[in-house]
Protein backbone atom coordinates (compact mmCIF):
# COMPACT_ATOMS: atom_id res chain seq x y z
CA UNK A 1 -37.97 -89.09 -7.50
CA UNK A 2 -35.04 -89.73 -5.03
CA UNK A 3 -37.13 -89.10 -1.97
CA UNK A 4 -39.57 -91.65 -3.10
CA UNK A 5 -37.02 -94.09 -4.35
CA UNK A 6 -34.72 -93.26 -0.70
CA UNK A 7 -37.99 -93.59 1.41
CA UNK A 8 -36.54 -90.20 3.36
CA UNK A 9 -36.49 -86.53 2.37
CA UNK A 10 -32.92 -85.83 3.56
CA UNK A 11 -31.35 -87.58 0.77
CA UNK A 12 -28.83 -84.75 -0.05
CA UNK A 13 -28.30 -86.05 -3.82
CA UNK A 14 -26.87 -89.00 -2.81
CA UNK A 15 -28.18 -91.97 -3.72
CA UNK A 16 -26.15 -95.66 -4.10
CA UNK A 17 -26.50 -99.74 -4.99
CA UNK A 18 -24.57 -102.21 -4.60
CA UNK A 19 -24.37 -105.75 -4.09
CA UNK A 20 -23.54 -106.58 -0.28
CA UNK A 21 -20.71 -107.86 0.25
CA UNK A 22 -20.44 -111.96 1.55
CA UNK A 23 -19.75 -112.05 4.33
CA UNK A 24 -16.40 -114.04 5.92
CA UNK A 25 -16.70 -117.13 8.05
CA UNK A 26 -15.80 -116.27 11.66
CA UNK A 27 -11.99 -118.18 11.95
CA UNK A 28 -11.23 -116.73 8.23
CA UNK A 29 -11.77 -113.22 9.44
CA UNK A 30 -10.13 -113.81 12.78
CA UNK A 31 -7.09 -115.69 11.33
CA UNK A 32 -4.71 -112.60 12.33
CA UNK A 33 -6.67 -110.39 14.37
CA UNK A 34 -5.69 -109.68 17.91
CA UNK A 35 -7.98 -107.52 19.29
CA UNK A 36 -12.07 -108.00 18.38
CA UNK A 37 -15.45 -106.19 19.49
CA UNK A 38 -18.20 -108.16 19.75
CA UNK A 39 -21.85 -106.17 19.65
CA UNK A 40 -23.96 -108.33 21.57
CA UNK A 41 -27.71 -107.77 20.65
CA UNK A 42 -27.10 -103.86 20.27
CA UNK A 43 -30.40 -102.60 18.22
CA UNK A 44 -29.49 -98.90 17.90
CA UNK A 45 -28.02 -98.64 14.58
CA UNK A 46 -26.44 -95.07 15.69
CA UNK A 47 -24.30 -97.11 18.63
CA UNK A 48 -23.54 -99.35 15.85
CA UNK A 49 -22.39 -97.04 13.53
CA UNK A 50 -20.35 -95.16 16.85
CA UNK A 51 -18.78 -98.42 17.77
CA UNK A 52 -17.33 -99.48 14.58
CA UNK A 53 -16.21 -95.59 13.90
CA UNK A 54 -14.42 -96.10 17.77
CA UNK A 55 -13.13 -99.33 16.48
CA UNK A 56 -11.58 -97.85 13.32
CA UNK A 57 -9.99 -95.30 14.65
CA UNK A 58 -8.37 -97.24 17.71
CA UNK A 59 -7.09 -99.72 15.37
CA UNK A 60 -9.40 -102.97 16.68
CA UNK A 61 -9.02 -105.91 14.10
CA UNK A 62 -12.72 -106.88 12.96
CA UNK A 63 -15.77 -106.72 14.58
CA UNK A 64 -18.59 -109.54 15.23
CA UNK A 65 -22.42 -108.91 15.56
CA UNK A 66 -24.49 -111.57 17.44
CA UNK A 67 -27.85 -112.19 14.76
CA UNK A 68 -30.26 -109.73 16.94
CA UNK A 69 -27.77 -106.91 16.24
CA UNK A 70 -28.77 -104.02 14.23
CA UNK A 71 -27.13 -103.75 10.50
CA UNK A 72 -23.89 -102.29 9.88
CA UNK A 73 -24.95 -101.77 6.60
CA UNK A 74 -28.21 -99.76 7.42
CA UNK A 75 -28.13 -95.98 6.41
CA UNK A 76 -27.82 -94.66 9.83
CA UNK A 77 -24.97 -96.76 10.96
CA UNK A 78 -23.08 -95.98 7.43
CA UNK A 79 -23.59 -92.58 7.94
CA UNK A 80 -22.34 -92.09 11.90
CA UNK A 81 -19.88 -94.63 11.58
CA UNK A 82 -18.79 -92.20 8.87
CA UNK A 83 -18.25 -94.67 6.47
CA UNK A 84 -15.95 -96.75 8.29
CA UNK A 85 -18.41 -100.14 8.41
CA UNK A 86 -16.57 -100.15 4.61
CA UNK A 87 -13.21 -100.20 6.57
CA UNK A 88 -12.98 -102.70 9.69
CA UNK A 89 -13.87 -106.03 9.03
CA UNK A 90 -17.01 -107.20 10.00
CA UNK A 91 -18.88 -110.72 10.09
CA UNK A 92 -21.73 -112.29 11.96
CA UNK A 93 -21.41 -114.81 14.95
CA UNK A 94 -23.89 -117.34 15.18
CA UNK A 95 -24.92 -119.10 18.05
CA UNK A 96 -24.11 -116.40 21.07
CA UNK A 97 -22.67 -116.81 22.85
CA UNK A 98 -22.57 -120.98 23.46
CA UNK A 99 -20.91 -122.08 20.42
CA UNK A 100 -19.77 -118.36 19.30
CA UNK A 101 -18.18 -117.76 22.35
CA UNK A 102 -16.35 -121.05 22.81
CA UNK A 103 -14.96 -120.25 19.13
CA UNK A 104 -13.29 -117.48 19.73
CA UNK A 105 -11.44 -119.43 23.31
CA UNK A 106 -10.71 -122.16 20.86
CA UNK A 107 -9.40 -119.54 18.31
CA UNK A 108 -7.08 -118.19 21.18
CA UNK A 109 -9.03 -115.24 22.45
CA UNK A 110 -9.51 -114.68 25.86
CA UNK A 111 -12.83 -112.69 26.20
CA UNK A 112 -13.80 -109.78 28.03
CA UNK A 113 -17.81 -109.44 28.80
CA UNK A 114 -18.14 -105.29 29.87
CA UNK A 115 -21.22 -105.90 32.52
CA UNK A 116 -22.38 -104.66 35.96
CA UNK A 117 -21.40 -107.20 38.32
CA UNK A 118 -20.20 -107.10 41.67
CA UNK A 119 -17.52 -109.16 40.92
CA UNK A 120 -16.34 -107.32 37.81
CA UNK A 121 -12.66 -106.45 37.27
CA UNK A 122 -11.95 -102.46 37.46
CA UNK A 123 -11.05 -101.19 33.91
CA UNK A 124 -8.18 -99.43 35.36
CA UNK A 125 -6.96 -102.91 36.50
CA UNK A 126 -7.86 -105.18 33.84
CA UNK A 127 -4.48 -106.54 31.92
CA UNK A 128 -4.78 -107.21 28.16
CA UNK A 129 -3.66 -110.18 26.81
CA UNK A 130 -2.34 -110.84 23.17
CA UNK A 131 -5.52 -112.00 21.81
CA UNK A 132 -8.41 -109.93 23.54
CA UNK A 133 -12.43 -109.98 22.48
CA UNK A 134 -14.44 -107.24 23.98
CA UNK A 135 -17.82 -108.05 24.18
CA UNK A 136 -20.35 -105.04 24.65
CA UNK A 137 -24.14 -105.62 25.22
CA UNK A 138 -27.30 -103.89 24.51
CA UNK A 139 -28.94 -100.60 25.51
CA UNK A 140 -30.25 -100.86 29.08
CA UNK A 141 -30.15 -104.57 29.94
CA UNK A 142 -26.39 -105.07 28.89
CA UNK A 143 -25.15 -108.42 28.38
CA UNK A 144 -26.98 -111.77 28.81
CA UNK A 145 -25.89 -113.52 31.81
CA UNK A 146 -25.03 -116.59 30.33
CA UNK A 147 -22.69 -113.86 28.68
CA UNK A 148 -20.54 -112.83 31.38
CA UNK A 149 -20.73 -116.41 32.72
CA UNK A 150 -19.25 -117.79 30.26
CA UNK A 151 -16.94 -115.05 29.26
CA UNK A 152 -13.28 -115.39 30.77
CA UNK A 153 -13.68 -112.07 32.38
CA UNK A 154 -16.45 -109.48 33.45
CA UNK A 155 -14.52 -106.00 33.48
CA UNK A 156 -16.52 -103.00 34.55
CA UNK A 157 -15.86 -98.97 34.07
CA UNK A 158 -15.68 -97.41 37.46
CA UNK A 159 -18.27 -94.91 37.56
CA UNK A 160 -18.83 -91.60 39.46
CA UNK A 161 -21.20 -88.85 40.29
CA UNK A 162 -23.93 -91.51 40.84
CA UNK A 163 -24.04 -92.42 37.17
CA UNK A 164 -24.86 -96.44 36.62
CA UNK A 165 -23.04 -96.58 33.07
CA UNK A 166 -22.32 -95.13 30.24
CA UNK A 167 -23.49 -95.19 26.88
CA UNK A 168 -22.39 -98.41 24.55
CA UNK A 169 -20.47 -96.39 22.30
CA UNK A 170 -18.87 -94.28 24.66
CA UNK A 171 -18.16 -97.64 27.22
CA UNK A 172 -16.71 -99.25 23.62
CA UNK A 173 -14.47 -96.43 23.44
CA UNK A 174 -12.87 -96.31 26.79
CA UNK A 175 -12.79 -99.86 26.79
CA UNK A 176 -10.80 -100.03 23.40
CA UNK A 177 -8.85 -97.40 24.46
CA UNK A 178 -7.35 -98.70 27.91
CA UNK A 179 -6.89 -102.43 26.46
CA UNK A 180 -4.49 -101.18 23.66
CA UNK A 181 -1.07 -102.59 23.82
């Protein structure tokens, strides 16, 4: 019965409903955060699930999903964010990154795009400020470029070993890492 009600054989007993929650108006959830992550069209719901784990556990304020971003509240992102899309504050951003992204400058955020440019800011020498919104993009294209253009600054992780990148949950947690202050 629960395998046909779960659509999955792996249920392990478990089985849940609930209502889902409403979700908060951008500048509500924002009103005292100072450090964001913003999941920029990322459609793997287990990089999901790994980011807002990362962002839980490195203390990161609330997160933001553009509207082609996977569910937080999916099974698979519940389960390897182990539970934690319950814990950090999450919300939708509409219109990204034009009038999404110029909402969180006017809200006093200055926002990091993580992208492969040229001109991209070394990790290792990126400064945090106060108010900081990481913005990560999808698997294999990254960010849009109207993304980084727009963003206040492109930061990159140096890579070695002839490696391009890294994966977005792994970048998300070096990135969140280094700009703690």
């Amino acid at each position: 019965m629960l395998e046909s009600i779960t659509g999955f054989v792996m249920h392990r007993g478990a089985l849940a409903s609930m209502h889902r929650p409403r979700l908060r108006p951008v500048a509500e959830l924002l009103a005292d955060a100072r450090r964001v992550v913003v999941l920029e069209d990322i459609v793997d719901h287990t990089n999901v699930g790994a980011i807002v784990r990362c962002c839980a556990a490195l203390s990161v304020d609330a997160v933001l999903i553009t509207p082609r971003c996977a569910d937080p509240l999916y099974r698979r992102s519940v389960r390897v964010s182990m539970g934690t899309v319950f814990q950090v504050p999450w919300t939708k951003i509409d219109e990204w990154p034009g009038a999404g992204l110029e909402l969180l400058t006017s809200l006093g955020f200055r926002v990091a795009a993580f992208g492969l440019r040229d001109d991209a800011i070394p990790l290792d020498e990126y400064r945090a400020p106060e108010r900081l919104a990481l913005v990560f993009g999808t698997e294999g294209d990254g960010l849009m470029p109207r993304t980084m253009d727009a963003a206040d600054d492109v930061v990159k992780i140096p890579m070695a070993g002839g490696v391009d990148s890294l994966n977005v949950a792994s970048a998300a947690a070096v990135a969140i890492w280094a700009t703690r202050t």
